[in-house]
C-alpha atoms as a PDB file:
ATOM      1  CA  UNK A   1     -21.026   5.064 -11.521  1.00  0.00           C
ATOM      2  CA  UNK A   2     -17.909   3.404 -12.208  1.00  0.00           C
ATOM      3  CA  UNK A   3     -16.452   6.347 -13.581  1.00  0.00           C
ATOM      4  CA  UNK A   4     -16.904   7.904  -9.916  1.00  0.00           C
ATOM      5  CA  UNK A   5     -15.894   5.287  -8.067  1.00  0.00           C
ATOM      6  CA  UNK A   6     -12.557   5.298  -9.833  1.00  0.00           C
ATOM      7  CA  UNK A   7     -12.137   9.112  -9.550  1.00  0.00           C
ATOM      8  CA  UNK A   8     -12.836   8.922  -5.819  1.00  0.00           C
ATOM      9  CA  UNK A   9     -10.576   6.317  -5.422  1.00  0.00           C
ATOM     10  CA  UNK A  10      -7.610   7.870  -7.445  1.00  0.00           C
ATOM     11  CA  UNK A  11      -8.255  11.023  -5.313  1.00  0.00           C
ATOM     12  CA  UNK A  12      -8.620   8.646  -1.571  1.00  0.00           C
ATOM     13  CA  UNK A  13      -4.869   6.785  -3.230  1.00  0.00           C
ATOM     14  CA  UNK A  14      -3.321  10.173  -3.909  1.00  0.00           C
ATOM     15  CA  UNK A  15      -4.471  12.084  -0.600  1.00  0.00           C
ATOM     16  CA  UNK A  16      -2.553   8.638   1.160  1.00  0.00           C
ATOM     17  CA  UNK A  17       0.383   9.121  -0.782  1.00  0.00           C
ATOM     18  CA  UNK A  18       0.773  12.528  -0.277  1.00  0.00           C
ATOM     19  CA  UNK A  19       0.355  11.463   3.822  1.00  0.00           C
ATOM     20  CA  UNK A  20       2.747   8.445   3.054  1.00  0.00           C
ATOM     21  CA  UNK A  21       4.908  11.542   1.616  1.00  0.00           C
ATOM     22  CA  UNK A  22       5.416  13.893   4.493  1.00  0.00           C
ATOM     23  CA  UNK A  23       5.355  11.686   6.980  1.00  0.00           C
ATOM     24  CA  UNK A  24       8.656  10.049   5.233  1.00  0.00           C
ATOM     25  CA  UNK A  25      10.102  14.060   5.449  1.00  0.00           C
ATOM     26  CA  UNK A  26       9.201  14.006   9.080  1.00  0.00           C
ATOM     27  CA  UNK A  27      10.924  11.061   9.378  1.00  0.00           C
ATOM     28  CA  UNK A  28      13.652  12.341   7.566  1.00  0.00           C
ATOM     29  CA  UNK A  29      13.926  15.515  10.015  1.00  0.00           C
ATOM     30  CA  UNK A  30      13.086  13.867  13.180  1.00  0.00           C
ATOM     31  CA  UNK A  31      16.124  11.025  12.184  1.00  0.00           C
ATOM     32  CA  UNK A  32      18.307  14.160  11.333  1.00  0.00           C
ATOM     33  CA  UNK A  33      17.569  16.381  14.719  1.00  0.00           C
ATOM     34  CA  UNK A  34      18.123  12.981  16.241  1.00  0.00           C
ATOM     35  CA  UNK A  35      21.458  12.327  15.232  1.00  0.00           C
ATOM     36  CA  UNK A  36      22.041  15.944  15.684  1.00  0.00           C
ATOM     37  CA  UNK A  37      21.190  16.090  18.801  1.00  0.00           C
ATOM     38  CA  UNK A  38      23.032  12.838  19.900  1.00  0.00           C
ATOM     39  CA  UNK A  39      26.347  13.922  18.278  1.00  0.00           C
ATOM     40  CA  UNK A  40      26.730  17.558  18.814  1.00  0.00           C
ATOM     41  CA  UNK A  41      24.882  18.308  21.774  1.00  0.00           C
ATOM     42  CA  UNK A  42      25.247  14.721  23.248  1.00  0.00           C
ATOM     43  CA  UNK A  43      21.624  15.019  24.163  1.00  0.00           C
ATOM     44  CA  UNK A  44      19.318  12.068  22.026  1.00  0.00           C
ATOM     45  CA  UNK A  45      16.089  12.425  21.625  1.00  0.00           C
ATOM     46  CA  UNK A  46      14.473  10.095  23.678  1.00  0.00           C
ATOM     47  CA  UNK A  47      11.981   7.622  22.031  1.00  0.00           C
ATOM     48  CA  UNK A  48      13.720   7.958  18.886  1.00  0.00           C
ATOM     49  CA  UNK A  49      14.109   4.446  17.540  1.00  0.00           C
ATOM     50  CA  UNK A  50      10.476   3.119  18.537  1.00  0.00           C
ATOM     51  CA  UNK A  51       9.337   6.617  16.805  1.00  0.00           C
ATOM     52  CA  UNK A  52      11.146   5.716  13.533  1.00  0.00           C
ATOM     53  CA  UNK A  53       8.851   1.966  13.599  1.00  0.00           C
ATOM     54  CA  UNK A  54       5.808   3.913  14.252  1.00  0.00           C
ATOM     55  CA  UNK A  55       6.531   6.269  11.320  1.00  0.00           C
ATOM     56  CA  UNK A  56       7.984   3.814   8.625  1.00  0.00           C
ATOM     57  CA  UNK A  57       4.896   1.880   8.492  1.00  0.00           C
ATOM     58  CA  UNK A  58       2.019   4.393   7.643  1.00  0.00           C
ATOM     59  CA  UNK A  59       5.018   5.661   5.209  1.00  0.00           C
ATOM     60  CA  UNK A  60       4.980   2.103   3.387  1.00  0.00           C
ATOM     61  CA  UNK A  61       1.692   0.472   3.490  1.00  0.00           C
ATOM     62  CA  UNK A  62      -0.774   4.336   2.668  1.00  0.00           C
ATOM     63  CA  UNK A  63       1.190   4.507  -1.144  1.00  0.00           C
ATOM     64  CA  UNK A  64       0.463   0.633  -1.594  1.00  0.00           C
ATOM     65  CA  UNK A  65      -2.508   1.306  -3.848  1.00  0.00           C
ATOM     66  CA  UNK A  66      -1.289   4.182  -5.161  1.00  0.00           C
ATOM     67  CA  UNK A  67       1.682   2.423  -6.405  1.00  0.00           C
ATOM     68  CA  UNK A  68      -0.484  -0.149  -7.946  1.00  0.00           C
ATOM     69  CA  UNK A  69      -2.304   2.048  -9.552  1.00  0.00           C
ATOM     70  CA  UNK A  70       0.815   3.069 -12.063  1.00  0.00           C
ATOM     71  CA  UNK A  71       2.458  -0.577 -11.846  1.00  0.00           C
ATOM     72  CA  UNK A  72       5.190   0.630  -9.968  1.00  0.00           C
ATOM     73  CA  UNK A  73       5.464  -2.214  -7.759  1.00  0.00           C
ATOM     74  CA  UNK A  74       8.665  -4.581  -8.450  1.00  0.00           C
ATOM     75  CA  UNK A  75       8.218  -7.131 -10.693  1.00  0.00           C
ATOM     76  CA  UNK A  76       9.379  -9.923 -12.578  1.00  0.00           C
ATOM     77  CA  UNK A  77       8.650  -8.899 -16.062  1.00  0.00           C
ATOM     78  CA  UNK A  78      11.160 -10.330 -17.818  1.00  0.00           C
ATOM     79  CA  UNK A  79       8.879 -13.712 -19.197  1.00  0.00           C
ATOM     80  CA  UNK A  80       5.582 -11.229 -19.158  1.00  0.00           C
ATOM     81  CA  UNK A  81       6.720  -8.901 -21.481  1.00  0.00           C
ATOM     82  CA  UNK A  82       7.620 -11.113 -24.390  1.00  0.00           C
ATOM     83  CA  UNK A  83       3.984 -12.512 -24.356  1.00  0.00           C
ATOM     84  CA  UNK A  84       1.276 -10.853 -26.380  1.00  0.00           C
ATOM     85  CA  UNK A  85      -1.078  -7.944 -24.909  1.00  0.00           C
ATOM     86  CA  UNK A  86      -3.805 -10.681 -24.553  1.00  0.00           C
ATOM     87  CA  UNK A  87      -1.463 -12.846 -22.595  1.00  0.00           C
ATOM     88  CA  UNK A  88       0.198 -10.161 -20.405  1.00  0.00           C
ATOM     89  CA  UNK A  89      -3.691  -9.458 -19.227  1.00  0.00           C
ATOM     90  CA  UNK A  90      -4.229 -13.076 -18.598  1.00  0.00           C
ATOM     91  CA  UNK A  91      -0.990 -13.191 -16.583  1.00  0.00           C
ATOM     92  CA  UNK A  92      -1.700  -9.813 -14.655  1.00  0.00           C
ATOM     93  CA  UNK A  93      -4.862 -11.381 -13.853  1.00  0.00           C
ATOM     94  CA  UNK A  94      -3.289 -14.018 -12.250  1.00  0.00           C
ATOM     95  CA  UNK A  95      -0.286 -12.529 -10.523  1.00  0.00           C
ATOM     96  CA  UNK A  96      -3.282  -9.604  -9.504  1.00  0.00           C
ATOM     97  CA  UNK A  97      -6.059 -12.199  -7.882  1.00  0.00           C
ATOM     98  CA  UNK A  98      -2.725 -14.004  -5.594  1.00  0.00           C
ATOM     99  CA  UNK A  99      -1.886 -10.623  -4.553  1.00  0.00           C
ATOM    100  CA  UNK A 100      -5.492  -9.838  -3.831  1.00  0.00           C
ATOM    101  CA  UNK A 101      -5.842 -13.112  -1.536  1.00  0.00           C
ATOM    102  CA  UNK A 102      -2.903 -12.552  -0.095  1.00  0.00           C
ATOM    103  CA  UNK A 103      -3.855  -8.524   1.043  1.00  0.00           C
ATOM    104  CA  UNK A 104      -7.163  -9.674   1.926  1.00  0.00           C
ATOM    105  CA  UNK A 105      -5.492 -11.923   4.403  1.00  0.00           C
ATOM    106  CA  UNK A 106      -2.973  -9.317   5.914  1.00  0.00           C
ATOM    107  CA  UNK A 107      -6.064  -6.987   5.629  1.00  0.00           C
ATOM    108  CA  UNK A 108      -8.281  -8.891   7.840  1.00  0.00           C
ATOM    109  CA  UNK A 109      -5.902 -10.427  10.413  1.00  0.00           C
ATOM    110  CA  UNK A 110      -4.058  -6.586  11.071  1.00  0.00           C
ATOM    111  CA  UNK A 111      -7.223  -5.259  11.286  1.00  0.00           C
ATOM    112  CA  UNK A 112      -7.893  -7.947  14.218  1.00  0.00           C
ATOM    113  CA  UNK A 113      -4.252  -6.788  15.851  1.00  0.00           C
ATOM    114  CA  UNK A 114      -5.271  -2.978  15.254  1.00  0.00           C
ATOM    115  CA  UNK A 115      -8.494  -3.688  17.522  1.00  0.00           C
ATOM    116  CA  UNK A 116      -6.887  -5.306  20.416  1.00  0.00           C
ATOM    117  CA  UNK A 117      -3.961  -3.184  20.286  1.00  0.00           C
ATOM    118  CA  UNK A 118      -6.105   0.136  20.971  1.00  0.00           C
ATOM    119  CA  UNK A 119      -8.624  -2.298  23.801  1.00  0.00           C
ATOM    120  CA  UNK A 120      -5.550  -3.411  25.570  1.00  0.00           C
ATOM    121  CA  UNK A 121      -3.649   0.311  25.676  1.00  0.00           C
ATOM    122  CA  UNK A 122      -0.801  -1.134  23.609  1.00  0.00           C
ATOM    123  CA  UNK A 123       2.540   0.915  24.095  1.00  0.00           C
ATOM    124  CA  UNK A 124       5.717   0.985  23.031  1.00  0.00           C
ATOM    125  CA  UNK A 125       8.146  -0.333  25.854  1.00  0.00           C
ATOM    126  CA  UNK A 126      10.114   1.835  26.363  1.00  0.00           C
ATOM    127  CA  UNK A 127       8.693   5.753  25.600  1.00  0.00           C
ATOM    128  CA  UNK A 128       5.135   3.992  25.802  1.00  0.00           C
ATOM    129  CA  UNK A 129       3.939   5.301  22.876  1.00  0.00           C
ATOM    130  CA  UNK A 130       0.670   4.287  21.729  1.00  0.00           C
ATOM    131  CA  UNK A 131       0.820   2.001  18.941  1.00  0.00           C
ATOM    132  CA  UNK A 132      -2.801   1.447  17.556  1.00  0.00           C
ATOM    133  CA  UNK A 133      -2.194   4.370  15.046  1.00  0.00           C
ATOM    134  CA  UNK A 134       0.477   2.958  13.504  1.00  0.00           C
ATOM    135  CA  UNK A 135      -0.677  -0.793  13.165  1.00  0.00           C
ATOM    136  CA  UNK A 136      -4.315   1.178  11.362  1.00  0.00           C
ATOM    137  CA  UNK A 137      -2.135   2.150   8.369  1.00  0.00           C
ATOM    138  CA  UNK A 138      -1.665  -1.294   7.760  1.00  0.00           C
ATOM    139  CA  UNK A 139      -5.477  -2.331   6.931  1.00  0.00           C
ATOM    140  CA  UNK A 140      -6.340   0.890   5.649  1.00  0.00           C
ATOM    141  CA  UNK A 141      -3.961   0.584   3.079  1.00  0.00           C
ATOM    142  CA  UNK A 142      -4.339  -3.452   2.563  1.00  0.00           C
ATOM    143  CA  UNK A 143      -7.945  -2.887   2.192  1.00  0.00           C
ATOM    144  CA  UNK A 144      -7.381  -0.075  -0.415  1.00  0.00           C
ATOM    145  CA  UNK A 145      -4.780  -2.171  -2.159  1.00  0.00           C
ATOM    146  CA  UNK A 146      -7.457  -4.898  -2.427  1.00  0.00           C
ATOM    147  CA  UNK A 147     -10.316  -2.480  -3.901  1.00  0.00           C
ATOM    148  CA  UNK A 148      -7.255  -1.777  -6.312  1.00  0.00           C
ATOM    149  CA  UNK A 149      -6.596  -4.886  -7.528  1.00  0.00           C
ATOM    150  CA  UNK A 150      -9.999  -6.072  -7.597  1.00  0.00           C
ATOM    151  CA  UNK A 151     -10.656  -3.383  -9.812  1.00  0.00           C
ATOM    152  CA  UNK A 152      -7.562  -3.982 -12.095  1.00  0.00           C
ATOM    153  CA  UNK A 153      -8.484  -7.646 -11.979  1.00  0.00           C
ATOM    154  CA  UNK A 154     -12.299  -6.333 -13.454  1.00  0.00           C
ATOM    155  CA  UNK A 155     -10.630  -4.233 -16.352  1.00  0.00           C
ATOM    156  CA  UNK A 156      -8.504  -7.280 -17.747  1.00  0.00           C
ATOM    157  CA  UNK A 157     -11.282  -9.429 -17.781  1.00  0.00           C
ATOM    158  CA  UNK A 158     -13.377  -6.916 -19.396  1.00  0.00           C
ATOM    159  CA  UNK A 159     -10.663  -6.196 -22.014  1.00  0.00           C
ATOM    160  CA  UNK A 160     -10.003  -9.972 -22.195  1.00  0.00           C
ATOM    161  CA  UNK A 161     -13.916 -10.861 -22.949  1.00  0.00           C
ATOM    162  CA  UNK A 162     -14.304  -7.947 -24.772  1.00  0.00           C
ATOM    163  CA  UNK A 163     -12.120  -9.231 -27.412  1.00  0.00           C
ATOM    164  CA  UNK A 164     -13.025 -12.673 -27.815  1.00  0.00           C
ATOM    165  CA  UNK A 165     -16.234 -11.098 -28.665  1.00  0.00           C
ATOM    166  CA  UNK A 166     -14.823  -9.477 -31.165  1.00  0.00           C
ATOM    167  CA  UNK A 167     -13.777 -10.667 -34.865  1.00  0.00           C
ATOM    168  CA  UNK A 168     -10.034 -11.487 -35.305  1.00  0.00           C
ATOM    169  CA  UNK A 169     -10.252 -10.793 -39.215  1.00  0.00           C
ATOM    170  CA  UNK A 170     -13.085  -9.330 -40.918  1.00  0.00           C
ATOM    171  CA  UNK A 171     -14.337 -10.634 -44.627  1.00  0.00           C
END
């Protein structure tokens, strides 16, 4: 069971970051036919800057888990990494469970400002573009962050108990 609740989340983190990934080359493009457009042919594309928000934040906060996942979030691993492997899992376990109250938090309260954005017909002011979609990425990927770290959290605890069960020298 665990097995497949891994694999379906590995698969759910890297359909988000492939998402995450071509919406940052649309972005790229639509910044590109922007500037274009503003420079050569002195016609901008209207909307453009509150387009670029939208974007950027589905971009970020859909590879969150799937960066934590591989560790690839910055870190300060300079006192970490002269500790032993014990140790380092004690300290991820820490540094993990803070980040996991801290997502939960950001999960629940955006979730909150995803809901009354799409009641209230929240646009952006000036090309009034709906905004709801944009603010979802944010506890959608909080949330999956959180079922990330929770489950990081469970392996070094398991690997930590697992070895104080287990004889440091044998006779």
């Amino acid at each position: 069971m665990a097995a497949l609740a891994r694999k379906g989340l590995e698969a759910l983190e890297t359909g988000l970051n492939l998402l995450s990934a071509v919406i940052l080359f649309l972005l790229m493009f639509y910044v590109t036919a922007e500037v274009g457009m503003r420079y050569l042919l002195n016609r901008p594309l209207p909307g453009h800057l509150e387009a670029s928000e939208l974007l950027i934040v589905p971009a970020v906060f859909l590879a969150l888990s799937y960066v934590q996942a591989r560790r690839g979030h910055v870190g300060m691993d300079i006192l970490r990494d002269r500790f032993r492997e014990p140790v380092r899992r004690g300290v991820d376990c820490v540094t993990d469970s803070v980040a996991l109250a801290t997502f939960v938090i950001i999960a629940w309260f955006s979730w909150s400002n995803t809901l009354l954005s799409f009641r209230m017909g929240d646009v952006t002011p000036t090309a009034h573009f709906p905004t709801w979609w944009s603010k979802l990425s944010v506890p959608v990927g909080s949330a999956l962050l959180c079922v990330r770290l929770a489950m990081q959290i469970a392996e070094n605890l398991a690997t930590l108990l697992a070895r104080q069960r287990t004889p440091r020298w044998s006779p």
